[in-house]
Protein backbone atom coordinates (compact mmCIF):
# COMPACT_ATOMS: atom_id res chain seq x y z
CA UNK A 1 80.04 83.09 154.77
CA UNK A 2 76.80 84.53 154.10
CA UNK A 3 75.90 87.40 151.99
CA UNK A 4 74.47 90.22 153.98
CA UNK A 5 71.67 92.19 152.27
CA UNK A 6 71.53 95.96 153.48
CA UNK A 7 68.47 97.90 152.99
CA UNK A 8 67.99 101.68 154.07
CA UNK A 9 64.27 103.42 153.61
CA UNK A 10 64.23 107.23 153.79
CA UNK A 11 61.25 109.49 154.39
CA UNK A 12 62.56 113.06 153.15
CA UNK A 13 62.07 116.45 154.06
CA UNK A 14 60.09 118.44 151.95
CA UNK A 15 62.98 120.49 150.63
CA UNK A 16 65.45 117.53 149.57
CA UNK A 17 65.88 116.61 146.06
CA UNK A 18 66.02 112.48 146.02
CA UNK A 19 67.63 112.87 142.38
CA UNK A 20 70.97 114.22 144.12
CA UNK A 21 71.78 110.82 146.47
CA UNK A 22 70.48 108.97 143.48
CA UNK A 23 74.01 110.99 141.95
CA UNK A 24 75.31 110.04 145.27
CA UNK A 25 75.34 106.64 145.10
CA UNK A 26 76.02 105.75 141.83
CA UNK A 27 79.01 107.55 142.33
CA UNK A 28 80.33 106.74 145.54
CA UNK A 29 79.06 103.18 146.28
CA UNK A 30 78.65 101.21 143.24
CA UNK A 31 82.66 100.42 143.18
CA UNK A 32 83.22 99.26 146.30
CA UNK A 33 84.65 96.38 147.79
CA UNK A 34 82.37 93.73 148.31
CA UNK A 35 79.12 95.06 146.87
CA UNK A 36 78.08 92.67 144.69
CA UNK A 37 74.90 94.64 143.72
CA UNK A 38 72.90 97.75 144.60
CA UNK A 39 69.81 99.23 143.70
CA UNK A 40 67.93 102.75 144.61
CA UNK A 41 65.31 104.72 144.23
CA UNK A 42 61.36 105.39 144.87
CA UNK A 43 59.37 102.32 145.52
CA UNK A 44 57.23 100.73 142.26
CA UNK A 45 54.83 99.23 144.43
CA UNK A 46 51.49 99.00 143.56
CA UNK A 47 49.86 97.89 146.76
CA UNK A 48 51.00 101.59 148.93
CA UNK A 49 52.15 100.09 151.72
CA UNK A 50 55.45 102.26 152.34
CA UNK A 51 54.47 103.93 155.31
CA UNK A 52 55.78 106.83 154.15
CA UNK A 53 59.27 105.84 153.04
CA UNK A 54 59.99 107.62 149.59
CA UNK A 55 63.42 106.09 148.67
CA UNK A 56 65.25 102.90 149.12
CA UNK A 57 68.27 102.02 148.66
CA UNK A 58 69.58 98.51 148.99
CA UNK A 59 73.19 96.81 148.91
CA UNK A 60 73.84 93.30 148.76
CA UNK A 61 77.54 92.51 150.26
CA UNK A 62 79.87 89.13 149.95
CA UNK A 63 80.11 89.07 153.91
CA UNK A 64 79.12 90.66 157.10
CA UNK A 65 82.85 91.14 156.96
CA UNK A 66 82.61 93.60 153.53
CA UNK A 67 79.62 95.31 155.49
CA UNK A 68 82.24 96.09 158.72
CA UNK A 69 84.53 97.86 156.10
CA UNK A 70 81.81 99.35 154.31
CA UNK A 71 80.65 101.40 157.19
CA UNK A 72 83.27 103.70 158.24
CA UNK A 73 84.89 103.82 154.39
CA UNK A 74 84.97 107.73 153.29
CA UNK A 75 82.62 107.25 150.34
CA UNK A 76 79.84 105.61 152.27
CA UNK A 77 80.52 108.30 154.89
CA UNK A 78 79.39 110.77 151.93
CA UNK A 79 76.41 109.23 151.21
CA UNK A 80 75.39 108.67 154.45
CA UNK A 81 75.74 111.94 156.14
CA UNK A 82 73.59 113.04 153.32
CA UNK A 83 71.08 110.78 153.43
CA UNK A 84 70.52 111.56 156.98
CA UNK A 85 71.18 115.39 156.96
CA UNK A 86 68.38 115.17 154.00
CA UNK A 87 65.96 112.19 155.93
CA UNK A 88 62.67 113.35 158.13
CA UNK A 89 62.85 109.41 159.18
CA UNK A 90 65.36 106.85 158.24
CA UNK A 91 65.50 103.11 158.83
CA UNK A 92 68.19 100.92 158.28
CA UNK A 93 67.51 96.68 157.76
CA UNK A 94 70.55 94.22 157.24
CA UNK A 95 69.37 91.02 157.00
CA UNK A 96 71.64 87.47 155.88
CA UNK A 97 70.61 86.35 152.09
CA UNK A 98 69.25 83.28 151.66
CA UNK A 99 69.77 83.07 148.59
């Protein structure tokens, strides 16, 4: 089985505060089943080619099957609903790691 890597770019509203699903995330994600590793946070890029995207976050899971449970467990329920109640624009990528 492949390892799935899931990426999710957020373009917030003026009034949300990126520091709080930084707390989000740490706390809710980090332990779950599957996730192997996960990263977040405002892009480092040099080149300014986010297209407006302030924040990424990205998960990289044993199996497409550990993404299935991930999606509807509480704590990523948590983090999601606030990503999106806090998100002018929000994109979600899963793509299979090749390596």
């Amino acid at each position: 089985m492949s390892e799935i890597v899931h990426v999710v770019l957020v373009d917030w509203k003026d009034e949300a505060d990126p520091s709080a699903a930084d707390a989000l995330v740490d706390r809710h994600l980090a332990a779950l089943p599957g996730v192997l590793a996960l990263d977040r946070g405002p892009s480092v890029s040099t080149e300014g080619l986010e297209s407006g995207f302030d924040w990424a976050l990205v998960i990289r899971f044993a199996s497409a099957e550990a993404v299935a449970a991930y999606l509807p467990h509480p704590e990523h329920v948590i983090v999601g609903s606030h990503l999106q109640a806090n998100a002018a624009r929000l994109v979600v990528f899963d793509v299979a790691a090749t390596a």
